[in-house]
N, C-alpha and C. Protein backbone atom coordinates (compact mmCIF):
# COMPACT_ATOMS: atom_id res chain seq x y z
N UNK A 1 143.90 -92.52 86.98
CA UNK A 1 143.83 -93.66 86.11
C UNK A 1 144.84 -93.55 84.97
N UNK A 2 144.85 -92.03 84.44
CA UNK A 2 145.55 -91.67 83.09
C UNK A 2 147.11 -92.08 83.63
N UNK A 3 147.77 -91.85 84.82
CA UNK A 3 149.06 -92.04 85.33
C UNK A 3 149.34 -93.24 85.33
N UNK A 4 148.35 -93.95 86.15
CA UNK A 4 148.96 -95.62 86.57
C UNK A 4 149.23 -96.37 85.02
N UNK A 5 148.76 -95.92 83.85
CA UNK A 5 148.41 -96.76 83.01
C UNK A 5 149.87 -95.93 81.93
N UNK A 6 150.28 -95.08 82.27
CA UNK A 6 151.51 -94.60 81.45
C UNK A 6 152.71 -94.91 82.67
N UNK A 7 152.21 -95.13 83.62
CA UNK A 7 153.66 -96.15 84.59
C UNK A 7 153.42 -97.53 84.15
N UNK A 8 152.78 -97.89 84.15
CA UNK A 8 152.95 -99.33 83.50
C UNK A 8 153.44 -99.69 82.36
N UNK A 9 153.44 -98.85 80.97
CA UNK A 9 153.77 -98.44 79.73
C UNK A 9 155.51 -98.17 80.05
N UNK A 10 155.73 -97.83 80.84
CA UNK A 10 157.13 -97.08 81.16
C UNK A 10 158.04 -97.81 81.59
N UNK A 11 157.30 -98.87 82.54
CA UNK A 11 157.68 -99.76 83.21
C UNK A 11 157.89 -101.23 81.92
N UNK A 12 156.97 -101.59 80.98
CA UNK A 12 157.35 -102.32 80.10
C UNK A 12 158.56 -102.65 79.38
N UNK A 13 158.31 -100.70 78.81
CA UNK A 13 159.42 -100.17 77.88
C UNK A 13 160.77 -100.37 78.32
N UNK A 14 161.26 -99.90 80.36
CA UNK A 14 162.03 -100.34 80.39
C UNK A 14 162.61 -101.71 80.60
N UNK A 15 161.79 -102.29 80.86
CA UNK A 15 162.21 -103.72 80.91
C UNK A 15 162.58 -104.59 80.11
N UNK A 16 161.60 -104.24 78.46
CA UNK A 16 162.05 -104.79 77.46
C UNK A 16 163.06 -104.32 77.23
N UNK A 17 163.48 -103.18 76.73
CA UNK A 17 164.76 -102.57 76.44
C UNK A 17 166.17 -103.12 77.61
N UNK A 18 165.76 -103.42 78.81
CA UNK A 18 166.80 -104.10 79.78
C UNK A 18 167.29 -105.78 78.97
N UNK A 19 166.23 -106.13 77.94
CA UNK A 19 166.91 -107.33 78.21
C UNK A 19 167.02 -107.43 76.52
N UNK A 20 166.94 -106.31 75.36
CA UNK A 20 167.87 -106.19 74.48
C UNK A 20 169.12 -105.08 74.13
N UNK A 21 170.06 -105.42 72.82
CA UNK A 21 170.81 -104.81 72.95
C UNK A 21 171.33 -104.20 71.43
N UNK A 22 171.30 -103.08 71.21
CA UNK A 22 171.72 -102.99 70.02
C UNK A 22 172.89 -103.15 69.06
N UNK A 23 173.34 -103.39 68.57
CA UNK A 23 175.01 -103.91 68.14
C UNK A 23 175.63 -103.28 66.80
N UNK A 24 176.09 -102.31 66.60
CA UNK A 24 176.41 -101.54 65.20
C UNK A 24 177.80 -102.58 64.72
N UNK A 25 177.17 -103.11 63.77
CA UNK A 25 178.21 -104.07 62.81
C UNK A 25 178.88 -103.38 61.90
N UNK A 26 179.88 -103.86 61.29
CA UNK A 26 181.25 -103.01 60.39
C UNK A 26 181.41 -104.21 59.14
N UNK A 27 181.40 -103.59 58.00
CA UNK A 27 182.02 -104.63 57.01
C UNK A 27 183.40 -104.62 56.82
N UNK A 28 184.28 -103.61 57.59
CA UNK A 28 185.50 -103.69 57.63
C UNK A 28 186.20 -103.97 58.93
N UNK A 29 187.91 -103.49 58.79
CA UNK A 29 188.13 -103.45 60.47
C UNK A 29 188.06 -102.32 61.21
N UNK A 30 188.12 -102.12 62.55
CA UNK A 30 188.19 -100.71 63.04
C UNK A 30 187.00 -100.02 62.45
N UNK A 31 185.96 -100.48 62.41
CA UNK A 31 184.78 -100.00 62.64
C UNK A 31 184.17 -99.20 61.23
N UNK A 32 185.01 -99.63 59.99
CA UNK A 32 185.09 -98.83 58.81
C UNK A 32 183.84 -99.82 58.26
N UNK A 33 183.87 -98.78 56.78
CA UNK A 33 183.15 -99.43 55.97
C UNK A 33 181.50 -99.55 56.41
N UNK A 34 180.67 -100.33 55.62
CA UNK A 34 179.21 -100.16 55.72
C UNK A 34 178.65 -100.84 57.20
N UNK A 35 177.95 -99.75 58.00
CA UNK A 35 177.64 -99.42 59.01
C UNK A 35 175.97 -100.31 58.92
N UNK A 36 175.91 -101.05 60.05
CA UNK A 36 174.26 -102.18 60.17
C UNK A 36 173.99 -101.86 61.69
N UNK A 37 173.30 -101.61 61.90
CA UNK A 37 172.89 -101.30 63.01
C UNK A 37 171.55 -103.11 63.56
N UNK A 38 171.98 -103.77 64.52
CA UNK A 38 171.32 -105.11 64.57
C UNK A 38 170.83 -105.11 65.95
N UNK A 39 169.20 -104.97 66.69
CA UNK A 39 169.05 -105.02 67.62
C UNK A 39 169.00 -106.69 67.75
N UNK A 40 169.50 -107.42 69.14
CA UNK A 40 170.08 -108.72 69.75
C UNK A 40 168.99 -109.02 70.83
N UNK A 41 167.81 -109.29 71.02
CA UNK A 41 166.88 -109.31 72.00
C UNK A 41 167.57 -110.47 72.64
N UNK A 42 167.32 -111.30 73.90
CA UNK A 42 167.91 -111.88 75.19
C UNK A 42 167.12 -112.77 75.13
N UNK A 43 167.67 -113.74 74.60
CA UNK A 43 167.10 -115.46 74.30
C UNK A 43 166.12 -115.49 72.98
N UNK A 44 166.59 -114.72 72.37
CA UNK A 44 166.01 -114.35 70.96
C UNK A 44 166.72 -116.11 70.45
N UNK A 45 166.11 -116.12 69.22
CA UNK A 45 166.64 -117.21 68.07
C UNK A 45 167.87 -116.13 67.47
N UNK A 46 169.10 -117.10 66.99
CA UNK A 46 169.87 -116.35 66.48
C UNK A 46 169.47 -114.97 65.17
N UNK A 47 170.75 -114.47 65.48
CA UNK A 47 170.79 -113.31 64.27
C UNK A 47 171.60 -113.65 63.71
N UNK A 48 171.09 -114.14 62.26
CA UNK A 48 171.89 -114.34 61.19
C UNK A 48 171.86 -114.11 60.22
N UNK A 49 170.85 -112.92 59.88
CA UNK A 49 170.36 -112.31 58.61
C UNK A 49 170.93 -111.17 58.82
N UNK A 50 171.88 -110.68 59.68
CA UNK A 50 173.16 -109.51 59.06
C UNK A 50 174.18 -109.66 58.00
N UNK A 51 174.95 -109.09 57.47
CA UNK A 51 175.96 -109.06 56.35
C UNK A 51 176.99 -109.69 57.25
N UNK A 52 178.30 -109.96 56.57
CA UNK A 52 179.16 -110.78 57.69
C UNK A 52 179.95 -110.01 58.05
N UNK A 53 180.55 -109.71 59.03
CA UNK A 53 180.57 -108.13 59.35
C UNK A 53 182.39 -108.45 60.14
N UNK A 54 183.45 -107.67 60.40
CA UNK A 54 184.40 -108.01 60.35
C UNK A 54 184.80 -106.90 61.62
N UNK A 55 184.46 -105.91 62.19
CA UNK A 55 184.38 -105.15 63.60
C UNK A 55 182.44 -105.36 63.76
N UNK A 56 182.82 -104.81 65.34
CA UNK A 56 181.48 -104.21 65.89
C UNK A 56 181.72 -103.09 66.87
N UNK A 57 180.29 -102.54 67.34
CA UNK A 57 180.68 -101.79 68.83
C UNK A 57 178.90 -102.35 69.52
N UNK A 58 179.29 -102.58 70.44
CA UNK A 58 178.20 -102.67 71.41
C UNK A 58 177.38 -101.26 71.45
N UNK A 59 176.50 -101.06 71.56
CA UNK A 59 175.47 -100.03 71.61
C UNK A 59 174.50 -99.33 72.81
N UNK A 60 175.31 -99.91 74.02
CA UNK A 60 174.34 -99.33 75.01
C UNK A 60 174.25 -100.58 76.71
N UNK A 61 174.92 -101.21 76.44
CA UNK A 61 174.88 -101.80 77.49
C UNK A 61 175.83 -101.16 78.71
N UNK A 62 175.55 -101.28 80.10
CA UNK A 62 176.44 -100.66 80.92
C UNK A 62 177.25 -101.56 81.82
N UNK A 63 177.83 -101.35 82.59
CA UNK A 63 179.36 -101.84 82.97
C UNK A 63 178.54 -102.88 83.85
N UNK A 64 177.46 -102.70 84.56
CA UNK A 64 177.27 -104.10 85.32
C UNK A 64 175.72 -105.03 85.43
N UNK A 65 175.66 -104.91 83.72
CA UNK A 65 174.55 -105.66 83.32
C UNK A 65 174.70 -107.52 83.67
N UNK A 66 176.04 -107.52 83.08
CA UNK A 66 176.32 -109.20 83.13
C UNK A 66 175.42 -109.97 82.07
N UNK A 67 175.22 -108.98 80.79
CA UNK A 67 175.08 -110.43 79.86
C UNK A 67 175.98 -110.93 79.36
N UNK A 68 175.86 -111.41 78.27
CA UNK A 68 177.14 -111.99 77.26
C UNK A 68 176.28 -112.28 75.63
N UNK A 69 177.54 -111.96 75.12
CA UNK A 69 177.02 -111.64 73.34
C UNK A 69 177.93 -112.74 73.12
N UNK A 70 177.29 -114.03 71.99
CA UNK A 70 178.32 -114.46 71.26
C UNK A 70 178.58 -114.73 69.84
N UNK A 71 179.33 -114.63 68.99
CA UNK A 71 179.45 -114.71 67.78
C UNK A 71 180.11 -115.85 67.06
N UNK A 72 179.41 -116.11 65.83
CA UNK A 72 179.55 -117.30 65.15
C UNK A 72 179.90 -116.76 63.77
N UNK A 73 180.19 -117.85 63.32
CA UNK A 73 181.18 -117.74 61.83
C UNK A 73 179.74 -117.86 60.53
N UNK A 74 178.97 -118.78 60.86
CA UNK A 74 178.24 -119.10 60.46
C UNK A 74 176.78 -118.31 60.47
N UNK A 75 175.58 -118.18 59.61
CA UNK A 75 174.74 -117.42 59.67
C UNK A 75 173.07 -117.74 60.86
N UNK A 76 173.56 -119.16 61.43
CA UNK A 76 173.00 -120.20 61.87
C UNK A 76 173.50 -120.34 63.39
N UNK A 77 174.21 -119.62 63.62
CA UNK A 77 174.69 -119.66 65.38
C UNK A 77 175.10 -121.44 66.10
N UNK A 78 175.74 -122.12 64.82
CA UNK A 78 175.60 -123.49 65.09
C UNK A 78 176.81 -123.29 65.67
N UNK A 79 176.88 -124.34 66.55
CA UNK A 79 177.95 -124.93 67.32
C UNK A 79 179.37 -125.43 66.70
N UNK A 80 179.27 -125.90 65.80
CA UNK A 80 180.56 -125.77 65.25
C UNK A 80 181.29 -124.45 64.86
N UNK A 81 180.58 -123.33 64.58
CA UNK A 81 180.79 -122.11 63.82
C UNK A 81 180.98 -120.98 65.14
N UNK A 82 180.81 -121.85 66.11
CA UNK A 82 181.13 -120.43 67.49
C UNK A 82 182.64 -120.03 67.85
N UNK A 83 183.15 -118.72 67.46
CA UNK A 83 184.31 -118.17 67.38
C UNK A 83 184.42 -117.15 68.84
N UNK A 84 183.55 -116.32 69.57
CA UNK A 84 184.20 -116.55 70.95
C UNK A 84 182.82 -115.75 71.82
N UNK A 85 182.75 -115.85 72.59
CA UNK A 85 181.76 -114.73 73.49
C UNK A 85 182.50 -113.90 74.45
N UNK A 86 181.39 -112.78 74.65
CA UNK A 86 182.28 -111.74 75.53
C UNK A 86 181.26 -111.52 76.31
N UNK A 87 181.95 -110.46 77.21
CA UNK A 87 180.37 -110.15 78.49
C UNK A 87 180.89 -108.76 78.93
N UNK A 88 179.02 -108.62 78.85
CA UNK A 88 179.46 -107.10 79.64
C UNK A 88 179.95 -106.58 81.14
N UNK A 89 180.69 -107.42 82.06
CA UNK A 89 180.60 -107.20 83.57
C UNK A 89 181.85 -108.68 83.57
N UNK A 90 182.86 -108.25 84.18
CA UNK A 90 183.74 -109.57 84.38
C UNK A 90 184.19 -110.06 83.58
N UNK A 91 185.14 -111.12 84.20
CA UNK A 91 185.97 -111.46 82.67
C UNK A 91 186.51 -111.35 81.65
N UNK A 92 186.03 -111.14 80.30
CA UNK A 92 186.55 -111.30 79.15
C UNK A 92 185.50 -110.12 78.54
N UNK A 93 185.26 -108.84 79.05
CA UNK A 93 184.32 -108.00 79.08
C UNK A 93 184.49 -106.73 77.80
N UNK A 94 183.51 -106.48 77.44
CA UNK A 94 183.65 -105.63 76.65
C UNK A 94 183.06 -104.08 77.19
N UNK A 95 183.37 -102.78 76.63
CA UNK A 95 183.07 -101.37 76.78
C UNK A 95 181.87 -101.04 75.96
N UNK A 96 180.96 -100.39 76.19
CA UNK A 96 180.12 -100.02 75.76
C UNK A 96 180.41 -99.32 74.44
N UNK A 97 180.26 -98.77 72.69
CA UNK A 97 180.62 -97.97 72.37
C UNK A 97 181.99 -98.08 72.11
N UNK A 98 182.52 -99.23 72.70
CA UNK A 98 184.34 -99.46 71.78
C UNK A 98 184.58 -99.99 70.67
N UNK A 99 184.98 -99.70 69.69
CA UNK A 99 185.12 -101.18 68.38
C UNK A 99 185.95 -102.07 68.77
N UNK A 100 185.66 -102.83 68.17
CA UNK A 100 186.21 -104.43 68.20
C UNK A 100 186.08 -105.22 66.62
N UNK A 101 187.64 -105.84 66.98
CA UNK A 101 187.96 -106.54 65.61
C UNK A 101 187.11 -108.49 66.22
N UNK A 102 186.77 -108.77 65.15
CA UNK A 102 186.70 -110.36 65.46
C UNK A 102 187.59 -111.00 65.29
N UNK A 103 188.68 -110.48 63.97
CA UNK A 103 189.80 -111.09 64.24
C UNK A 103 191.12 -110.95 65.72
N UNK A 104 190.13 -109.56 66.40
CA UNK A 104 191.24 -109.15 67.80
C UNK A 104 190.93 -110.65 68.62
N UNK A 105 189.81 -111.47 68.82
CA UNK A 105 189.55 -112.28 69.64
C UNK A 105 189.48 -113.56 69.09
N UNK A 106 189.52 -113.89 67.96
CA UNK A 106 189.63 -115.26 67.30
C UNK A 106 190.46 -115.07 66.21
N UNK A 107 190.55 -116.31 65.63
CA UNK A 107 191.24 -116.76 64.27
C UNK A 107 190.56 -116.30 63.32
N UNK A 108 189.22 -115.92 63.52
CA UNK A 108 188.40 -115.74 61.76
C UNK A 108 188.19 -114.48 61.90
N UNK A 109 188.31 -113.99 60.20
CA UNK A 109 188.77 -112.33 60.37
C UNK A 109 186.99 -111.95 60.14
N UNK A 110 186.16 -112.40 60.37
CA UNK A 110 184.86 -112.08 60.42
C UNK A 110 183.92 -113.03 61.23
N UNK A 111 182.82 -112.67 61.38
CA UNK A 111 181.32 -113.18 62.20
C UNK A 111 180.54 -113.22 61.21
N UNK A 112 179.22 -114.06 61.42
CA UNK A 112 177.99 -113.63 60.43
C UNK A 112 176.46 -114.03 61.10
N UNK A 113 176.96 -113.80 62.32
CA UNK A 113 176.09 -114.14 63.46
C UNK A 113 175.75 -113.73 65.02
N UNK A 114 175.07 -113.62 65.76
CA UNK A 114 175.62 -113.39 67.27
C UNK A 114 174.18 -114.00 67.78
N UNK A 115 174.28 -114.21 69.19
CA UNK A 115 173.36 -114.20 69.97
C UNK A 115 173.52 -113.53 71.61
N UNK A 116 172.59 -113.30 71.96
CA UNK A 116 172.29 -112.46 73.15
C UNK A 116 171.81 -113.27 74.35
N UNK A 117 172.71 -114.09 75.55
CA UNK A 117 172.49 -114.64 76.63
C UNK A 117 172.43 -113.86 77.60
């Protein structure tokens, strides 16, 4: 009984954790400056109560998850304020653990937002 009920526990844990992602934000470029660590849950309401942050590094996702993170200018993830998305698997893909400028992929030298599709 004691087993089935800590596989099920295990089995939660990983599942929830499959469908968020953690995201270490930068107030500078190249990954400098004050360090935020922002977990991104997967169809969460935006995150927009981070600092506005000007690099990031992805935190743990692996090469053939296939989500996509996107970031906004704005603290509100509104549609006018969306500056670009990336994905982990294909395309326009990002590395687990690499920094990244926001100004490397858009015009605005910062974010103050993201969401997790």
């Amino acid at each position: 009984m004691h087993f089935s009920k800590l596989l099920i526990s295990a089995a939660a844990v990983f599942l929830q954790g499959s469908l968020a992602v953690n995201v270490l934000v930068y107030s500078g470029h190249d990954c400098t400056g004050t360090e935020t660590n922002v977990a991104v849950d997967n169809g969460a309401a935006c995150h927009g109560t981070v600092p506005r942050f000007k690099s990031y590094k992805e935190n743990g996702w692996g090469p053939g998850n296939g989500q996509r993170i996107a970031f906004y200018q704005s603290g509100t993830c509104a549609t006018e304020s969306f500056l670009y998305d990336t994905y982990s698997h294909d395309g326009d893909y990002f590395h687990s653990h690499k920094c990244y400028n926001i100004n490397g992929h858009s015009v605005s030298d910062y974010a103050a937002s993201m969401k997790l599709y």
